[in-house]
N, C-alpha and C. Protein backbone atom coordinates (compact mmCIF):
# COMPACT_ATOMS: atom_id res chain seq x y z
N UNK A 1 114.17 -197.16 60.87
CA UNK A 1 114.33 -197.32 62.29
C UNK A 1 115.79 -197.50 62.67
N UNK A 2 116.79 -198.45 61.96
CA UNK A 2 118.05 -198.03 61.90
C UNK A 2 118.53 -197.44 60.78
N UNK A 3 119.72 -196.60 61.58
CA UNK A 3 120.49 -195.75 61.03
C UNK A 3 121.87 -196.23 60.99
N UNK A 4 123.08 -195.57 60.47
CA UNK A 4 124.41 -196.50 59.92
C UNK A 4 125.00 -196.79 61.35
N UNK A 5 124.78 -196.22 62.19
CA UNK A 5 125.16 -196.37 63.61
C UNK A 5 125.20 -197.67 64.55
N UNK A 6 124.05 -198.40 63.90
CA UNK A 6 123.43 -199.35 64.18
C UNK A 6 122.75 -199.25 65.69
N UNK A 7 122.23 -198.40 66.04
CA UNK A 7 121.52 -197.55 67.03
C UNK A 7 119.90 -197.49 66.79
N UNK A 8 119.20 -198.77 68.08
CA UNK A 8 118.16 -198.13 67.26
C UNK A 8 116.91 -196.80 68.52
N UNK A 9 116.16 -196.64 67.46
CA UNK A 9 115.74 -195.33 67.98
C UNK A 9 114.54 -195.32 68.13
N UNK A 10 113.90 -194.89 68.83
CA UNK A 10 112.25 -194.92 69.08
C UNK A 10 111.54 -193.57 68.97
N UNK A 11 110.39 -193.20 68.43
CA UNK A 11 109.74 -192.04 68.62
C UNK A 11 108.97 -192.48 69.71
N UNK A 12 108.79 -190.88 70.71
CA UNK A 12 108.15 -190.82 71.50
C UNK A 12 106.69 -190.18 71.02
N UNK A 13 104.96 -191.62 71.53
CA UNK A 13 104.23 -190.49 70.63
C UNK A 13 103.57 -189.91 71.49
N UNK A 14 104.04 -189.25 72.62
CA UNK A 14 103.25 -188.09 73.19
C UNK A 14 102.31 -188.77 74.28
N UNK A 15 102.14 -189.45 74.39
CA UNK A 15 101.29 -189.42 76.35
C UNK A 15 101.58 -190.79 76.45
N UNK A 16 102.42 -191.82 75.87
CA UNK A 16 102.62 -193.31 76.55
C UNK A 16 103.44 -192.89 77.80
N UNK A 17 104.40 -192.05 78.10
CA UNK A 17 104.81 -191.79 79.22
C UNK A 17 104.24 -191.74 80.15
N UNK A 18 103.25 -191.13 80.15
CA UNK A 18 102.24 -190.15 80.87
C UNK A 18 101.38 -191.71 81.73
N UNK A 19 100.73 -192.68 80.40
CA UNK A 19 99.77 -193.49 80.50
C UNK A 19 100.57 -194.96 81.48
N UNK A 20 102.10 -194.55 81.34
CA UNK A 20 102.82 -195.85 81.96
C UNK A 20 102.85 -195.31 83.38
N UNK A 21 103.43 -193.92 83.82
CA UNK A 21 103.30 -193.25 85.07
C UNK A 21 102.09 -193.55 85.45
N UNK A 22 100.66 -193.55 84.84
CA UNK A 22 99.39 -193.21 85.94
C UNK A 22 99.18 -194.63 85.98
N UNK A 23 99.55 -196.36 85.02
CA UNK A 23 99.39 -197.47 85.27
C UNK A 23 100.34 -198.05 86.89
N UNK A 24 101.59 -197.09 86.58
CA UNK A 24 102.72 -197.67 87.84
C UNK A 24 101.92 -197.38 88.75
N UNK A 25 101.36 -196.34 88.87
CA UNK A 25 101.19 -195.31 90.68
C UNK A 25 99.63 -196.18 91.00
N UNK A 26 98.63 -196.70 90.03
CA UNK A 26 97.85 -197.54 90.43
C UNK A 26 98.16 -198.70 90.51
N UNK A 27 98.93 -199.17 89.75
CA UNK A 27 99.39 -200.79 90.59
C UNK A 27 100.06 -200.92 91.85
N UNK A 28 101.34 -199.96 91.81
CA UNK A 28 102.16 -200.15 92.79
C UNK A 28 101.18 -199.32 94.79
N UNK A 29 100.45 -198.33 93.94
CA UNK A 29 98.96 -198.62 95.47
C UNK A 29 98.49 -199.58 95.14
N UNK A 30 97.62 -200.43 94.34
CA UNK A 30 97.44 -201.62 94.80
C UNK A 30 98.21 -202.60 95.72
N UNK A 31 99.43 -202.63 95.05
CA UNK A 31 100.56 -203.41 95.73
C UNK A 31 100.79 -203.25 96.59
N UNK A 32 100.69 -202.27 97.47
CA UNK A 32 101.51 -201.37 98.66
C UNK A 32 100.60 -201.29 99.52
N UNK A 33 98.96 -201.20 98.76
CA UNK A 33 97.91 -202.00 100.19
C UNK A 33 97.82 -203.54 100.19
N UNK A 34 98.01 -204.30 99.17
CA UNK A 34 97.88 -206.09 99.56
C UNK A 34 99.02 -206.35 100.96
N UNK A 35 100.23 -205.43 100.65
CA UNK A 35 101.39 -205.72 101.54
C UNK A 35 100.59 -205.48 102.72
N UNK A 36 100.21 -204.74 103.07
CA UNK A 36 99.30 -203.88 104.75
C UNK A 36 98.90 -205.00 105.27
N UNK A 37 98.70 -206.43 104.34
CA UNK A 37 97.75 -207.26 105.28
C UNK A 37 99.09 -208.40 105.67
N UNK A 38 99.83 -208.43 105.08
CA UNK A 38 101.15 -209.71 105.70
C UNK A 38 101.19 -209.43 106.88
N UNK A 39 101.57 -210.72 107.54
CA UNK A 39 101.44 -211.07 109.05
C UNK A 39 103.08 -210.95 109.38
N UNK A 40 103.35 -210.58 110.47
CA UNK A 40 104.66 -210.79 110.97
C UNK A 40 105.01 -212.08 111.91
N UNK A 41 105.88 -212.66 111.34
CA UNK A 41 106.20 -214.33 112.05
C UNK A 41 107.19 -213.68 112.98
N UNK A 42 106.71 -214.56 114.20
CA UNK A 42 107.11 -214.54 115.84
C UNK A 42 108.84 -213.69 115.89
N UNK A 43 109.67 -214.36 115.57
CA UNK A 43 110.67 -214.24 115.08
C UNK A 43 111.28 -213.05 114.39
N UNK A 44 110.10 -211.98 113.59
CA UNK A 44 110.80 -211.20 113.20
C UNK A 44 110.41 -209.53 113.86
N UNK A 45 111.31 -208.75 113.35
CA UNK A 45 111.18 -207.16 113.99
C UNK A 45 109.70 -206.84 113.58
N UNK A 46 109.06 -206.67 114.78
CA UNK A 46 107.47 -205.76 114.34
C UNK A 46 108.05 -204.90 113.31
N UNK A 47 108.68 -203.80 113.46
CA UNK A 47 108.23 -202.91 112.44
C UNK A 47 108.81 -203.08 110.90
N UNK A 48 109.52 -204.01 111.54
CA UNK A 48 110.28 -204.71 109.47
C UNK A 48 109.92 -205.74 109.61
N UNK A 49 108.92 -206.20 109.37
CA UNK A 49 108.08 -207.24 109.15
C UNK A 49 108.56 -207.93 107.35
N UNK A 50 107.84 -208.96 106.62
CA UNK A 50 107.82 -209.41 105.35
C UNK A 50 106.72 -207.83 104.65
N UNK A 51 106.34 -206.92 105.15
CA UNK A 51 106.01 -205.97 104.11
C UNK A 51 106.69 -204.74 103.78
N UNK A 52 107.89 -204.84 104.86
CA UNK A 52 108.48 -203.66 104.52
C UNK A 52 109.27 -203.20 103.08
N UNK A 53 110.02 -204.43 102.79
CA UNK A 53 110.82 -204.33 101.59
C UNK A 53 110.03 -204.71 100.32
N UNK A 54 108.43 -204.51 100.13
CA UNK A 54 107.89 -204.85 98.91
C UNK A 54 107.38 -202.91 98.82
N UNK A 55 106.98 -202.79 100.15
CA UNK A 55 106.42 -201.12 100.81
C UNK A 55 107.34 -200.31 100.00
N UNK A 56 108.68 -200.66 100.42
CA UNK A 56 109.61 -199.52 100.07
C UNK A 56 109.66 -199.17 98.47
N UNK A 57 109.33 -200.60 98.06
CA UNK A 57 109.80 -200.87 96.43
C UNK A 57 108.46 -200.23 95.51
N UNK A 58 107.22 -200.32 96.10
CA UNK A 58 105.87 -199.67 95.64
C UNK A 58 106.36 -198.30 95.64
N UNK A 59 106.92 -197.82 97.13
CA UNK A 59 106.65 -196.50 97.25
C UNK A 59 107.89 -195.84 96.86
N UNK A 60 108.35 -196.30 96.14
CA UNK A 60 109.43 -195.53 95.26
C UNK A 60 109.24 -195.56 94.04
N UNK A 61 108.35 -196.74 93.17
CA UNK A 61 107.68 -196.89 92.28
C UNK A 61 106.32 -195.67 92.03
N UNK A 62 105.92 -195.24 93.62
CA UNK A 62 105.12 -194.24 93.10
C UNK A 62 105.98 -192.70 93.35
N UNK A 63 106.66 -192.98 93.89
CA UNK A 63 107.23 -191.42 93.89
C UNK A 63 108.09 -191.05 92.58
N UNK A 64 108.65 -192.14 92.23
CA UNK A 64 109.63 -191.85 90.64
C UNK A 64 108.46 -191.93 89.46
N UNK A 65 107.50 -192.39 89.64
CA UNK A 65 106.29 -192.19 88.35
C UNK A 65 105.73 -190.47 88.65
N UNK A 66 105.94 -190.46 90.13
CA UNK A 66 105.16 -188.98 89.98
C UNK A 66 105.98 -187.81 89.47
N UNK A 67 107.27 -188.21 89.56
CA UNK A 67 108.43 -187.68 89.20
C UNK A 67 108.33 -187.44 87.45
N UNK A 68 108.34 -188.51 86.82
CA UNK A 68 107.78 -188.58 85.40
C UNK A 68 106.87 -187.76 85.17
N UNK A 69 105.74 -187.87 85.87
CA UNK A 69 104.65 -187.22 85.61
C UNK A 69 104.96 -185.57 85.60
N UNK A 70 105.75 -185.07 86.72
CA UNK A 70 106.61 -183.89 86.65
C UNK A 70 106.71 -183.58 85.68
N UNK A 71 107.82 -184.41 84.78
CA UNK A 71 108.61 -183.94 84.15
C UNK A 71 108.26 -184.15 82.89
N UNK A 72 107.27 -184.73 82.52
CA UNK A 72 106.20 -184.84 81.01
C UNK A 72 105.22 -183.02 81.55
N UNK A 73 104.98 -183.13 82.50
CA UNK A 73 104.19 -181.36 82.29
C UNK A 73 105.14 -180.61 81.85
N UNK A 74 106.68 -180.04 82.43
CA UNK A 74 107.55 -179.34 82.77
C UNK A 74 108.08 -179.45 81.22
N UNK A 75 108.08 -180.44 80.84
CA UNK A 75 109.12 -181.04 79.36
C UNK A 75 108.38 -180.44 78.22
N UNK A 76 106.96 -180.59 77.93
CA UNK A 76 105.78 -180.55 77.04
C UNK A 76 106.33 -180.89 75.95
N UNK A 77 107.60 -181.30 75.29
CA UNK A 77 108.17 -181.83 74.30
C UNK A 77 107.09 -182.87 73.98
N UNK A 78 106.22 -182.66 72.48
CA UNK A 78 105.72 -183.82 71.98
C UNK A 78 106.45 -185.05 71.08
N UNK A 79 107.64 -184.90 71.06
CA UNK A 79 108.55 -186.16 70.79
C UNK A 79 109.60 -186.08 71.14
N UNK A 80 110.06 -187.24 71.33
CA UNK A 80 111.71 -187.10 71.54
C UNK A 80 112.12 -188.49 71.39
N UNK A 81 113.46 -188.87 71.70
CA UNK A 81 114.09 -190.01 70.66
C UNK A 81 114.54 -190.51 71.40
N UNK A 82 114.28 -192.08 71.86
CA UNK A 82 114.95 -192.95 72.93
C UNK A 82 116.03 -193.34 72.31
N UNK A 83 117.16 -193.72 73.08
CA UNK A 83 118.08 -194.51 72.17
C UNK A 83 118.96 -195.70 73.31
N UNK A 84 118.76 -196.95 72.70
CA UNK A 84 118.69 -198.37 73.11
C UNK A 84 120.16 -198.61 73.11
N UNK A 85 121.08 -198.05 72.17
CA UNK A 85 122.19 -198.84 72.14
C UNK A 85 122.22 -200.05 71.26
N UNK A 86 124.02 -199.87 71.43
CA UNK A 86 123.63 -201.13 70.18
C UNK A 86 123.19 -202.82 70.21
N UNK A 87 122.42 -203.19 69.23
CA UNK A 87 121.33 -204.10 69.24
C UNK A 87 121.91 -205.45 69.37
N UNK A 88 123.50 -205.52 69.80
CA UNK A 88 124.13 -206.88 69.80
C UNK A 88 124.22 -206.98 71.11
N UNK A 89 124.14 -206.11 72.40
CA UNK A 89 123.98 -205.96 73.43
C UNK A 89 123.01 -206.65 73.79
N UNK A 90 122.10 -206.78 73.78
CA UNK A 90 120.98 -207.42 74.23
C UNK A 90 120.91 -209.15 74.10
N UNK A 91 121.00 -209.54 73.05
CA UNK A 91 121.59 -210.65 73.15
C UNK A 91 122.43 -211.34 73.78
N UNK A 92 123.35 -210.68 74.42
CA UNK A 92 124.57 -211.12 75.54
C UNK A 92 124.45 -210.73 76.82
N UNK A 93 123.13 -209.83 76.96
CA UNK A 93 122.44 -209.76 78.43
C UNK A 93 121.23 -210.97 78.43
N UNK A 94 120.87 -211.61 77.62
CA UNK A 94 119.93 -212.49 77.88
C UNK A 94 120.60 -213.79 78.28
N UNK A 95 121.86 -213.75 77.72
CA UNK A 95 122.86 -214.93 78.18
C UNK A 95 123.05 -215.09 79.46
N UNK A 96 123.35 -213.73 79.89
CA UNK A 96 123.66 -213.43 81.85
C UNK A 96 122.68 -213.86 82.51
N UNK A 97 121.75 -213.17 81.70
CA UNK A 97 120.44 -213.82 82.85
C UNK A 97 120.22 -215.09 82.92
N UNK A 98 120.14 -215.35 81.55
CA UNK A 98 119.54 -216.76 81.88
C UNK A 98 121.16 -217.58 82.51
N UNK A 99 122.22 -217.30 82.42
CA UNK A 99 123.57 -217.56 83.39
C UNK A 99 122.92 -217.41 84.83
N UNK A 100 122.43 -216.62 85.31
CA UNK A 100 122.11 -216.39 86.78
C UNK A 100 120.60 -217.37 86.85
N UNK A 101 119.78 -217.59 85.75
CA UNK A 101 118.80 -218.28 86.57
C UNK A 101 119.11 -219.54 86.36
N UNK A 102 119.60 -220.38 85.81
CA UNK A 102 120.75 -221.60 86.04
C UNK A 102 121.33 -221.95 87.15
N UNK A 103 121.88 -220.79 87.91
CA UNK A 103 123.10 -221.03 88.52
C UNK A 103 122.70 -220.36 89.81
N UNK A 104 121.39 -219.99 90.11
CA UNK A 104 121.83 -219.40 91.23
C UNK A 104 121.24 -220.52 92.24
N UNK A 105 120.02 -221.34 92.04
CA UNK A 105 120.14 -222.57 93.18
C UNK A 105 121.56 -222.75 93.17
N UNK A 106 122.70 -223.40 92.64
CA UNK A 106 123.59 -224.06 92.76
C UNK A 106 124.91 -223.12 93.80
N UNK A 107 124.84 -221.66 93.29
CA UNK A 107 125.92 -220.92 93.76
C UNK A 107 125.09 -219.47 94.75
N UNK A 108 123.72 -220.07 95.02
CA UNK A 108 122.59 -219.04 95.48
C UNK A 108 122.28 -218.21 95.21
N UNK A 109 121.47 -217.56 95.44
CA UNK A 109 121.38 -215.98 94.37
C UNK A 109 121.77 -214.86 94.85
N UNK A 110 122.68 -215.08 96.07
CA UNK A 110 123.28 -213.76 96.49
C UNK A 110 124.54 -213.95 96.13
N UNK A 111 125.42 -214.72 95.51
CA UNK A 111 126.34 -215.19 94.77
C UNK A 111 126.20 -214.77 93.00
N UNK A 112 125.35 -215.68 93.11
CA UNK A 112 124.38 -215.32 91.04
C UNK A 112 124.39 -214.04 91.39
N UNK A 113 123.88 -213.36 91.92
CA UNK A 113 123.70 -211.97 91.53
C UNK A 113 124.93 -210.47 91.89
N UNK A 114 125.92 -211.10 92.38
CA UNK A 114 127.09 -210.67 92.55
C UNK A 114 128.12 -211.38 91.42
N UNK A 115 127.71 -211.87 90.50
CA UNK A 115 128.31 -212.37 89.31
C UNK A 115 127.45 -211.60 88.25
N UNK A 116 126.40 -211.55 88.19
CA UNK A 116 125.34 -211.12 87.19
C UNK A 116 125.49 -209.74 87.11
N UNK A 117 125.60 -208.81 88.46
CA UNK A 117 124.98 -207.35 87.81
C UNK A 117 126.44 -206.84 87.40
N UNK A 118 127.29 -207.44 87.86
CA UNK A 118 129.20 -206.62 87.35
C UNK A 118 128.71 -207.31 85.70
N UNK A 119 128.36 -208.00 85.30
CA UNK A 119 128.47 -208.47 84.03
C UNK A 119 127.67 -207.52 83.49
N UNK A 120 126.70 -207.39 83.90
CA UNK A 120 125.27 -206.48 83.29
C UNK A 120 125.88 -205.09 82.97
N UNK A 121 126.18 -204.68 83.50
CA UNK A 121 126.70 -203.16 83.54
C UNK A 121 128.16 -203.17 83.13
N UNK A 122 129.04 -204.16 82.78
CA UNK A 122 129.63 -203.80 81.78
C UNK A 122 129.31 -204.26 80.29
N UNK A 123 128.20 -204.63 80.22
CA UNK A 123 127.70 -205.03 78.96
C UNK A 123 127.03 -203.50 78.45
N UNK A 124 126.29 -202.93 79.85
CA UNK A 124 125.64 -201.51 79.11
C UNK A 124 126.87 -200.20 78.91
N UNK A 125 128.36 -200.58 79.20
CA UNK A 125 129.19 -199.56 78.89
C UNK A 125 130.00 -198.73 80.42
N UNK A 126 129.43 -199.25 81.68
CA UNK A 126 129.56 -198.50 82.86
C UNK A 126 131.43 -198.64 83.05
N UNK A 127 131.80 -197.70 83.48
CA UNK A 127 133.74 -197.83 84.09
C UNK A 127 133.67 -198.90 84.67
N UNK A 128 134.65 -199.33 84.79
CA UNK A 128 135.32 -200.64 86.05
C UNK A 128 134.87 -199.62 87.16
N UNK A 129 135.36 -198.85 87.25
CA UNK A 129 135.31 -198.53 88.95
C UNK A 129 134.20 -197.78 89.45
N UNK A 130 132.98 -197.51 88.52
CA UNK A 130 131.44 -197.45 88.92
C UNK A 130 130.70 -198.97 89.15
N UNK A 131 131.34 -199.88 87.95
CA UNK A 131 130.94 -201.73 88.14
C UNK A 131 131.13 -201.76 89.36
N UNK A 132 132.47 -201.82 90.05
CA UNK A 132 133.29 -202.30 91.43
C UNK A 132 132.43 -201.37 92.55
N UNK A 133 132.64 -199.84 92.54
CA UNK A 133 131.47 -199.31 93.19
C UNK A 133 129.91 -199.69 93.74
N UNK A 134 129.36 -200.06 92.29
CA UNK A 134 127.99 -200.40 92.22
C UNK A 134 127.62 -201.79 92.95
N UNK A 135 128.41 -202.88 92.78
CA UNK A 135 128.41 -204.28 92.97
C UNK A 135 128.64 -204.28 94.55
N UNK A 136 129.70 -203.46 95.04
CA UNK A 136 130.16 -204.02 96.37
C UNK A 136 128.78 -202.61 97.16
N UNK A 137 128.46 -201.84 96.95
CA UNK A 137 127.33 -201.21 97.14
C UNK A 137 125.96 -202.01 97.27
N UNK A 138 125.78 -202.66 96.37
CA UNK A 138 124.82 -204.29 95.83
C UNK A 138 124.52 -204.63 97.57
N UNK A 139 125.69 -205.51 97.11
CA UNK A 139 126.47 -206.69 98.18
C UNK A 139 126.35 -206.22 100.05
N UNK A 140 126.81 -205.20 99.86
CA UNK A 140 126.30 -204.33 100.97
C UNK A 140 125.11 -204.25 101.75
N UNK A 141 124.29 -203.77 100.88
CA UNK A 141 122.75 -203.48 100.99
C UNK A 141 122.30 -204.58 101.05
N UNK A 142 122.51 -205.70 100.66
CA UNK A 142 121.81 -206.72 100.60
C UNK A 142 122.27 -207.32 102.01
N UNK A 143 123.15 -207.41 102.62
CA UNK A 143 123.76 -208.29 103.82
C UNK A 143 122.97 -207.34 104.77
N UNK A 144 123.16 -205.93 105.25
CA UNK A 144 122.68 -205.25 106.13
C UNK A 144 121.02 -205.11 106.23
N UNK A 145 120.57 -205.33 105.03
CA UNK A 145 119.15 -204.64 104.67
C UNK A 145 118.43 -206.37 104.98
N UNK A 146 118.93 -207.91 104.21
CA UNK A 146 118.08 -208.92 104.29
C UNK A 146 118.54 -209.52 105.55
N UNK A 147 120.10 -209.38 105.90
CA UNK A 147 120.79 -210.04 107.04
C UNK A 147 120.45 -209.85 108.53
N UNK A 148 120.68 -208.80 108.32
CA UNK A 148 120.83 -208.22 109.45
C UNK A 148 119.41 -207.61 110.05
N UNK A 149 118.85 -206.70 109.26
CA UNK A 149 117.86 -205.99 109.78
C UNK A 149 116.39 -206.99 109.46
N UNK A 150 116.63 -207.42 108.62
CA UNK A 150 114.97 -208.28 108.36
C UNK A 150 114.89 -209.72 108.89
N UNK A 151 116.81 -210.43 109.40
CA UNK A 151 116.87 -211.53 109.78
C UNK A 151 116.97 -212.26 108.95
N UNK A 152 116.96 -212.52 107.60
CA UNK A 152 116.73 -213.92 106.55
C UNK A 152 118.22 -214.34 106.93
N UNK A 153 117.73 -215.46 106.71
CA UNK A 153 119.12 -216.59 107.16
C UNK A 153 120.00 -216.55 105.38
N UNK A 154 121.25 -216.36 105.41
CA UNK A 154 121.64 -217.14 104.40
C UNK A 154 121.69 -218.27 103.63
N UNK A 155 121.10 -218.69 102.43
CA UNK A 155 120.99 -220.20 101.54
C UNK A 155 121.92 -221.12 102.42
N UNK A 156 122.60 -222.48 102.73
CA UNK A 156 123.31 -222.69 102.63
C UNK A 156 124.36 -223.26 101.83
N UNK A 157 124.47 -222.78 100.58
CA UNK A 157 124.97 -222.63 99.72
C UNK A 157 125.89 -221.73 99.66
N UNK A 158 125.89 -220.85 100.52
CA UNK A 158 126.94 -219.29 100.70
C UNK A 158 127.90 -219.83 101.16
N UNK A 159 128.26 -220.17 102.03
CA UNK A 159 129.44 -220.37 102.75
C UNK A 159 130.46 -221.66 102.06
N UNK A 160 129.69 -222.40 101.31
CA UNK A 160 130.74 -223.02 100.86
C UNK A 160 131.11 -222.79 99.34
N UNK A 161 130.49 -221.78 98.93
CA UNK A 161 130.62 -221.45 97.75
C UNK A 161 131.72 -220.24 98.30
N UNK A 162 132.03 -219.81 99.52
CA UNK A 162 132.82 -218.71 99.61
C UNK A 162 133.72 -219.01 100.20
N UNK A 163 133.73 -220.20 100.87
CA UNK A 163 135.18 -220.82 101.43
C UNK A 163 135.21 -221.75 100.57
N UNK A 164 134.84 -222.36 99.54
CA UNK A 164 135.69 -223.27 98.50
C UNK A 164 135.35 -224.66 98.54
């Protein structure tokens, strides 16, 4: 299973792909009808209610499994060879995380997690300036998408963790 590379490698045996795609696309419809029944509190936008951002996350969960599913017909390759990277990596992403679930009551988790994913992704090998890209992209989406458009108030923990 390893090789001098220290790389390790997985055989693919032919329909777990297949069997993880048709488990996603039935959970994530399950998921994506429990959401249908959340109530919208007084306070927030009818149509971005608390089900929109679980909605979106199902239904991209089923469109990228169907996508798989695509591409296991299209592929018909009966094996092929995952490859993980090297195996000291992982160990120093379990550090981050458990770094962010420590720390993010204290520094919130929109803080923790603007510390966490620049770490994460240079642990899996990404440029500085896809990290810096990716993170302030993050950071972005998250202010406009929970802030602004869905209303969630910021922890108060933000502001003084950002003025000092």
């Amino acid at each position: 299973m390893f090789n001098n590379k220290t790389f390790i490698f997985l055989k693919n045996m032919g329909g777990g792909e297949l069997s993880v795609a048709l488990v996603l696309i039935l959970l994530s419809f399950f998921g994506w009808w429990e959401t249908t029944r959340f109530e919208v509190d007084p306070g927030m936008v009818k149509t971005m209610g608390p089900a929109m951002f679980p909605q979106i996350l199902f239904g991209g969960i089923i469109i990228f499994s169907t996508f798989l599913i695509f591409q296991i017909l299209i592929n018909k390759s009966k094996r092929s060879e995952i490859v993980w990277g090297k195996w000291q990596k992982a160990p120093l992403a379990a550090v981050i995380m458990l770094f962010q679930a420590l720390t993010f009551e204290e520094l919130s988790t929109f803080v923790s997690a603007g510390i966490t994913l620049p770490l994460l992704l240079w642990i899996a090998g990404v440029r500085l300036k896809i990290i810096i890209i990716v993170t302030l992209i993050f950071m972005i989406f998250v202010y406009f998408f929970f802030i602004l458009a869905l209303r969630v108030p910021l922890p108060m923990q933000f502001l003084p963790t950002l003025l000092g």
